[in-house]
N, C-alpha and C. Protein backbone atom coordinates (compact mmCIF):
# COMPACT_ATOMS: atom_id res chain seq x y z
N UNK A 1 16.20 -13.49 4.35
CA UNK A 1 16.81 -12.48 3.50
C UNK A 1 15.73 -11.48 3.08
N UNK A 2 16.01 -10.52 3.83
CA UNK A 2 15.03 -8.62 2.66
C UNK A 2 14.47 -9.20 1.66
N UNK A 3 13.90 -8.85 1.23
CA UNK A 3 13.63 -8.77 -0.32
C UNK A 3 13.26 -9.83 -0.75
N UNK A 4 13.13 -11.23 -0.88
CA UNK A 4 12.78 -12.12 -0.95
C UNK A 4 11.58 -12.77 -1.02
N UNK A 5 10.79 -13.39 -1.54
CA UNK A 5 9.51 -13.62 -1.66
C UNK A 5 9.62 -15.57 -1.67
N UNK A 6 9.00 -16.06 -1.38
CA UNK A 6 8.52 -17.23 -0.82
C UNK A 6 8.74 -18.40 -2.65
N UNK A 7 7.54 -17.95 -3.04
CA UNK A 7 7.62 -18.34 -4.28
C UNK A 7 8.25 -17.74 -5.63
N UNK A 8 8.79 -16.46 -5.95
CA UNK A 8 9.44 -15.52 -6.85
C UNK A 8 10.98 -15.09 -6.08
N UNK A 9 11.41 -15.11 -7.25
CA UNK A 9 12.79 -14.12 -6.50
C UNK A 9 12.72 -12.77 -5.58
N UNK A 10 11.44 -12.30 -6.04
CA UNK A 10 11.15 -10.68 -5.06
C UNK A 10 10.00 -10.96 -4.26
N UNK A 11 10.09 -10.14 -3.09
CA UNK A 11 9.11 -9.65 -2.27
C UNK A 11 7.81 -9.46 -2.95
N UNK A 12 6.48 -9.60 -2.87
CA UNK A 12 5.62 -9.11 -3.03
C UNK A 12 5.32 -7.31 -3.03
N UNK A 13 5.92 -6.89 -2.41
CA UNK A 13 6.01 -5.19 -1.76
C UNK A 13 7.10 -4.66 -2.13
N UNK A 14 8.32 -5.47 -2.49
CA UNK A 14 9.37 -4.98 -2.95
C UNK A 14 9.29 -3.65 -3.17
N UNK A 15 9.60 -3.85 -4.96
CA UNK A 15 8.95 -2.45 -5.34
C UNK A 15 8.80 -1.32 -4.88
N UNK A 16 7.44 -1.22 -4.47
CA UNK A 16 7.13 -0.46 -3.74
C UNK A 16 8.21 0.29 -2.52
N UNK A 17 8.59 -0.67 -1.86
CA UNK A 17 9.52 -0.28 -0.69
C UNK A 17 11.00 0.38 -1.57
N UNK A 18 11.09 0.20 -2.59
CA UNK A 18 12.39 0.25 -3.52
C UNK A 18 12.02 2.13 -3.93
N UNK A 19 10.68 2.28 -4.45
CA UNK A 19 10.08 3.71 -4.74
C UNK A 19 10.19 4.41 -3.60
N UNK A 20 9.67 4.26 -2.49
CA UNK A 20 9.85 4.68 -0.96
C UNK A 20 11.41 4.97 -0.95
N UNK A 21 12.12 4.16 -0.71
CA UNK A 21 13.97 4.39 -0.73
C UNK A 21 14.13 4.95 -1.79
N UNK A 22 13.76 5.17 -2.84
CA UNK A 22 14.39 5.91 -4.16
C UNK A 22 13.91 7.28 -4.17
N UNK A 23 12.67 8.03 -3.58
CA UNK A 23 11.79 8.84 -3.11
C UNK A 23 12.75 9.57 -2.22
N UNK A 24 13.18 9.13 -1.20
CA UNK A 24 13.97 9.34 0.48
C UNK A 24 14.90 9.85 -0.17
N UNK A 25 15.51 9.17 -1.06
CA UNK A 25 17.32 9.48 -1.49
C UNK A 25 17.44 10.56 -2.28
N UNK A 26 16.78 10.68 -2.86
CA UNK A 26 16.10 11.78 -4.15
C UNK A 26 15.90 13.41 -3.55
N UNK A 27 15.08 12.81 -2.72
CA UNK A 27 14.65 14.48 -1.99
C UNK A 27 15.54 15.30 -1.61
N UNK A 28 15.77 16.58 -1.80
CA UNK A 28 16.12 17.69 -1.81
C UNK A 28 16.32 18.52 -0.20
N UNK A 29 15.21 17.85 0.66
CA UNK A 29 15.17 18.57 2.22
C UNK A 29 16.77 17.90 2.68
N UNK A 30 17.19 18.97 3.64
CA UNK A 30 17.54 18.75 4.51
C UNK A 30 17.76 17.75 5.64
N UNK A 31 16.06 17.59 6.03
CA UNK A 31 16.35 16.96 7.34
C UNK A 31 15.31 15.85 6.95
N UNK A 32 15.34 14.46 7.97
CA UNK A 32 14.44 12.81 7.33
C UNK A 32 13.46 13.48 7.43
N UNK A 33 13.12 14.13 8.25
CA UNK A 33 11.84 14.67 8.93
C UNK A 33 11.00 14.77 7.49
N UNK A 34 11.14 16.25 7.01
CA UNK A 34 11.07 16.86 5.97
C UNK A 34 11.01 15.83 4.36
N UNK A 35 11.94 14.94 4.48
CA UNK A 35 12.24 13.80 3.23
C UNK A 35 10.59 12.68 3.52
N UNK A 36 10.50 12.81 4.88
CA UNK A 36 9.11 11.71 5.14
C UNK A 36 7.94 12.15 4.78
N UNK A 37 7.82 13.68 4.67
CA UNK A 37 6.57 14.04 4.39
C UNK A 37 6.89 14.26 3.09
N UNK A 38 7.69 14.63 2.24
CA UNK A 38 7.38 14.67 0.93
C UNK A 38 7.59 13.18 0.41
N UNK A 39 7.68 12.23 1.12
CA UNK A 39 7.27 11.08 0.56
C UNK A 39 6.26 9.76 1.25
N UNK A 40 5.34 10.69 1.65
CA UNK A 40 4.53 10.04 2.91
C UNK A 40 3.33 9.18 1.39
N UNK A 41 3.67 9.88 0.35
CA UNK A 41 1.99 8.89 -0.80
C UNK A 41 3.20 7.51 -1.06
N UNK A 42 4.57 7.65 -0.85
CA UNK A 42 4.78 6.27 -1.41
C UNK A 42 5.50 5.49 -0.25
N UNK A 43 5.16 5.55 1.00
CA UNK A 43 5.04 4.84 2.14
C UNK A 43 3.71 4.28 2.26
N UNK A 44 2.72 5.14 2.25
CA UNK A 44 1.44 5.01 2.03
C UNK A 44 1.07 3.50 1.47
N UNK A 45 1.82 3.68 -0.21
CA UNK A 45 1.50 2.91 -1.04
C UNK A 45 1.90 1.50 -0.67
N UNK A 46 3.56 1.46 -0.20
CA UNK A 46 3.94 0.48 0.16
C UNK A 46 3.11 -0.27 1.40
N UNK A 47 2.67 0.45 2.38
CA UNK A 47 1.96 0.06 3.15
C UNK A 47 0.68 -0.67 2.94
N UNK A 48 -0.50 -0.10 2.35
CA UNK A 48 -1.02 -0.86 1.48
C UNK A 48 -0.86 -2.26 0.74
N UNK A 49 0.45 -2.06 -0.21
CA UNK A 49 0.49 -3.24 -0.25
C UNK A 49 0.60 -4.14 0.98
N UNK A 50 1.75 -3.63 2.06
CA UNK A 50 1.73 -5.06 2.60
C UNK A 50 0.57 -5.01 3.39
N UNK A 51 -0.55 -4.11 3.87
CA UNK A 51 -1.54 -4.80 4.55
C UNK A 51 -3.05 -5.18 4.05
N UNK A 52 -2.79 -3.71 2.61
CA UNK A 52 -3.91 -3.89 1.78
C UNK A 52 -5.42 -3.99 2.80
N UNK A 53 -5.39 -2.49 3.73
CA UNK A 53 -6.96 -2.22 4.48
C UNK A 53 -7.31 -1.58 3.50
N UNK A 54 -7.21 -0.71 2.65
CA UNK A 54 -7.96 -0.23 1.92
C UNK A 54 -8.49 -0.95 0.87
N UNK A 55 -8.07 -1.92 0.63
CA UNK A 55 -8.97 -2.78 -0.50
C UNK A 55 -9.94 -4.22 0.47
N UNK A 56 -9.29 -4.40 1.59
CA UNK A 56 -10.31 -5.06 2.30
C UNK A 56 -11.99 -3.83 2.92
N UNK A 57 -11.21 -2.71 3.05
CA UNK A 57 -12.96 -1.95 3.28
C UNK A 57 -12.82 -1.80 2.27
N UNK A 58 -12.78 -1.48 1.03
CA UNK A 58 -13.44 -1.47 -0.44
C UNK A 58 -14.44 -2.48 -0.47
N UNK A 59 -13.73 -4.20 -0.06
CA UNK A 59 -14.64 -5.26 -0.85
C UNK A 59 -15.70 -5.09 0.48
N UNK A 60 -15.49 -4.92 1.79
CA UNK A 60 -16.65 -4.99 2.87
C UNK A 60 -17.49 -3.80 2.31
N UNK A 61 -17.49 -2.67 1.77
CA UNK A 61 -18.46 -1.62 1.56
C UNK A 61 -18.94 -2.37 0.14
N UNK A 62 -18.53 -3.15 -0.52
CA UNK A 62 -19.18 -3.48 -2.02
C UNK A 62 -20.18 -4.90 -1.36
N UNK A 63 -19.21 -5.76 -0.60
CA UNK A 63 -19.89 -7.16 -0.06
C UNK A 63 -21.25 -6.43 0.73
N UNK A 64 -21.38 -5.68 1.65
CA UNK A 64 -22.62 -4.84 2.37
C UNK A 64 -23.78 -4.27 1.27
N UNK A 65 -23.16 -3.75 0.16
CA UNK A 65 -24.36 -2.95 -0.49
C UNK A 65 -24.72 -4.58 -1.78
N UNK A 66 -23.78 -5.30 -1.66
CA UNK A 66 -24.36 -6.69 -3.06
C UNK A 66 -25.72 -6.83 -1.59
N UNK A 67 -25.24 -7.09 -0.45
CA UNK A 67 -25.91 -8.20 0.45
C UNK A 67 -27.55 -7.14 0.83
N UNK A 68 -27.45 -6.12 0.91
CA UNK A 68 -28.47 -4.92 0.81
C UNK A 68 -28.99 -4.93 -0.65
N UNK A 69 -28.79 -4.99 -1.70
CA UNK A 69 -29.55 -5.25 -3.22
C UNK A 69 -30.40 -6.27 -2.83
N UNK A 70 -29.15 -7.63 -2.68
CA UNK A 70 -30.76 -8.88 -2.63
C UNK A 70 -31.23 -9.54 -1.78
N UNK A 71 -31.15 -8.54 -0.72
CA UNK A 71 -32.16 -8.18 0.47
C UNK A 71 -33.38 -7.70 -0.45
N UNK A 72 -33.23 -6.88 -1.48
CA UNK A 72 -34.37 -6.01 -1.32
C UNK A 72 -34.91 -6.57 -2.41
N UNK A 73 -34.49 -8.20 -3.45
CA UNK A 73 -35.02 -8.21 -4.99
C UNK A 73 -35.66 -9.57 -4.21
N UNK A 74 -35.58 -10.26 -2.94
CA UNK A 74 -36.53 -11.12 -2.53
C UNK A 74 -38.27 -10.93 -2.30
């Protein structure tokens, strides 16, 4: 079942995907085309959540510069 999450009644991403569809329905264009780019930051977002690369290179650029500090305090 959609929407559903394993341990909670909701999806983890839900949400998100709920702002995305509420975004789509909302918009004013004409054509999907047009409705996708004015809502391409909360696809974005939803995306993120479910794959969350931008917070895995966040922690690899923070894990690289901890591992470069005490490299250099030995």
């Amino acid at each position: 079942m959609a929407g559903m999450g394993l341990s909670t009644s909701t999806a983890r991403c839900y949400d998100w995907y709920m702002d995305y569809l509420k975004c789509m329905d909302e918009s004013k264009q004409p054509m999907i085309n047009l409705r996708r780019e004015e809502c391409t930051e909360w696809l974005e977002d939803y995306n993120e959540c479910l794959h969350r690369e931008k917070e895995r290179t966040r922690r690899q650029v923070v894990e690289r510069e901890r591992q470069k500090l005490a490299g250099k305090g030995q």
